[in-house]
Protein backbone atom coordinates (compact mmCIF):
# COMPACT_ATOMS: atom_id res chain seq x y z
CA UNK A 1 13.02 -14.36 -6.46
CA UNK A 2 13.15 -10.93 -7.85
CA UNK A 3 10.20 -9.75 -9.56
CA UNK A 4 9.53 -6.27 -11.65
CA UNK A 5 6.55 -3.87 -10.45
CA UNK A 6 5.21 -1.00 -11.36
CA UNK A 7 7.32 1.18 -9.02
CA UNK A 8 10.93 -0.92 -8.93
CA UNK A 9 11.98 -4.54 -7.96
CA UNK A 10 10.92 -6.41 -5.54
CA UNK A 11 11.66 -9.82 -4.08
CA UNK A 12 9.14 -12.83 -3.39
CA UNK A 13 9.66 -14.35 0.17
CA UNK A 14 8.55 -18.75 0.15
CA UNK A 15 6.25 -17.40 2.97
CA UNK A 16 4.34 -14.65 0.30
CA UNK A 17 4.01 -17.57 -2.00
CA UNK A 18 2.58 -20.14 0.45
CA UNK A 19 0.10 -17.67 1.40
CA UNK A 20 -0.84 -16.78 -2.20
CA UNK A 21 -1.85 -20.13 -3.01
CA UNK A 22 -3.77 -21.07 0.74
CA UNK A 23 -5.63 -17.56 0.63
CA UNK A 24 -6.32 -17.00 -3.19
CA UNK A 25 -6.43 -20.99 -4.26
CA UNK A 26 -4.51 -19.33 -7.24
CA UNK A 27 -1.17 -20.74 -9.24
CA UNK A 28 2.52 -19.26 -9.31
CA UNK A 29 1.98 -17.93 -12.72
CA UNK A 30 -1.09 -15.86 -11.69
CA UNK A 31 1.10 -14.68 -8.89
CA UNK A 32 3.76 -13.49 -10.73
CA UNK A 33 1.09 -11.36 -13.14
CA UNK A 34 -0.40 -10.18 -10.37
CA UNK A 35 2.53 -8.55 -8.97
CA UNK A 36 3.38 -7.08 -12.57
CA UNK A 37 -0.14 -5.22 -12.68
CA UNK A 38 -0.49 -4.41 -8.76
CA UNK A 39 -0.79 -0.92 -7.72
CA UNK A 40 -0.66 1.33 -4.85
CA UNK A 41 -4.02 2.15 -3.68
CA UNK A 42 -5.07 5.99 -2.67
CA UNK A 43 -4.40 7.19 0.29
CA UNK A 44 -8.29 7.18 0.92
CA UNK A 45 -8.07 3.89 0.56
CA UNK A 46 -5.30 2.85 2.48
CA UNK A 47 -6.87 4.65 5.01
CA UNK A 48 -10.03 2.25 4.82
CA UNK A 49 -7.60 -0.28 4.89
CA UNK A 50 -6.36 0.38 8.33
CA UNK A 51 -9.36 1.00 9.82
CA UNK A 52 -10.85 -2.19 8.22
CA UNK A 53 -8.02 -4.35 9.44
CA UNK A 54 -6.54 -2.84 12.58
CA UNK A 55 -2.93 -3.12 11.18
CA UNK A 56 -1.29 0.03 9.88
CA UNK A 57 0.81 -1.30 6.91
CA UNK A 58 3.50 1.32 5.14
CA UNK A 59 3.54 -0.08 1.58
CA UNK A 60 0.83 -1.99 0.12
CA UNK A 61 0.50 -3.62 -3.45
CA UNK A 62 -2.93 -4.05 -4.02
CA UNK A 63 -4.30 -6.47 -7.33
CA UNK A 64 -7.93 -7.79 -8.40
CA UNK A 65 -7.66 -10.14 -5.77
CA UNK A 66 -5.32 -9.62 -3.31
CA UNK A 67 -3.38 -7.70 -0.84
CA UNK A 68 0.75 -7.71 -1.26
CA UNK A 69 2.34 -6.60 2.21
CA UNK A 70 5.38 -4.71 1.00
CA UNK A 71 9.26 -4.11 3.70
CA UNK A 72 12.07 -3.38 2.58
CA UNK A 73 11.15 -4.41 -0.89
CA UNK A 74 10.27 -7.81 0.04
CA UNK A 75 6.62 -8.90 -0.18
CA UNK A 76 6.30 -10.72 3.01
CA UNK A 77 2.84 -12.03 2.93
CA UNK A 78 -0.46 -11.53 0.89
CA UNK A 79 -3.96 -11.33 2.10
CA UNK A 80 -7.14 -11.71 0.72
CA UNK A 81 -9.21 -9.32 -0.96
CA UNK A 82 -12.22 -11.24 -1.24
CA UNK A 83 -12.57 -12.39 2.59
CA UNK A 84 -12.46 -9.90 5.82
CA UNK A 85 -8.89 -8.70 6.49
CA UNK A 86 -9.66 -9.21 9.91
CA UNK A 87 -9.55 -13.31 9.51
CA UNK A 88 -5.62 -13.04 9.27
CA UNK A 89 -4.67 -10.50 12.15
């Protein structure tokens, strides 16, 4: 599925959405907003983010509650804001 962001199209793996709902407990509709009003965080803050998580991801949508991992402008799976990033490496 094709979805419109902030910064161009991107498309919506099964996997992303599997993950959505088992990490955030959230719906497909709040999914699909989510990904309309993500944004890129800082560079400050993607910084954090790698040294928080021990992964060193390129492109990163970032919403309220979640993490959107971003190649090749396919979201390929979503973490958790709320919980340790740590859980899922």
């Amino acid at each position: 599925m094709v979805l419109l962001t902030r910064y161009g199209e991107v498309r919506l793996s099964r996997h992303a959405i599997l993950r959505w709902r088992q990490r955030t407990g959230r719906n497909y509709p709040q999914l699909v907003e989510a990904i309309a009003t993500a944004k890129r965080p800082s560079k400050q803050q993607l910084r954090r983010i790698n040294k928080a998580s021990g992964w060193q991801p390129r492109r990163i949508l970032e919403c309220d509650c979640a993490y959107f991992l971003i190649i090749n402008h396919n979201i390929v799976t979503v973490y958790d804001k709320t919980r340790r990033i740590e859980r899922y490496v």
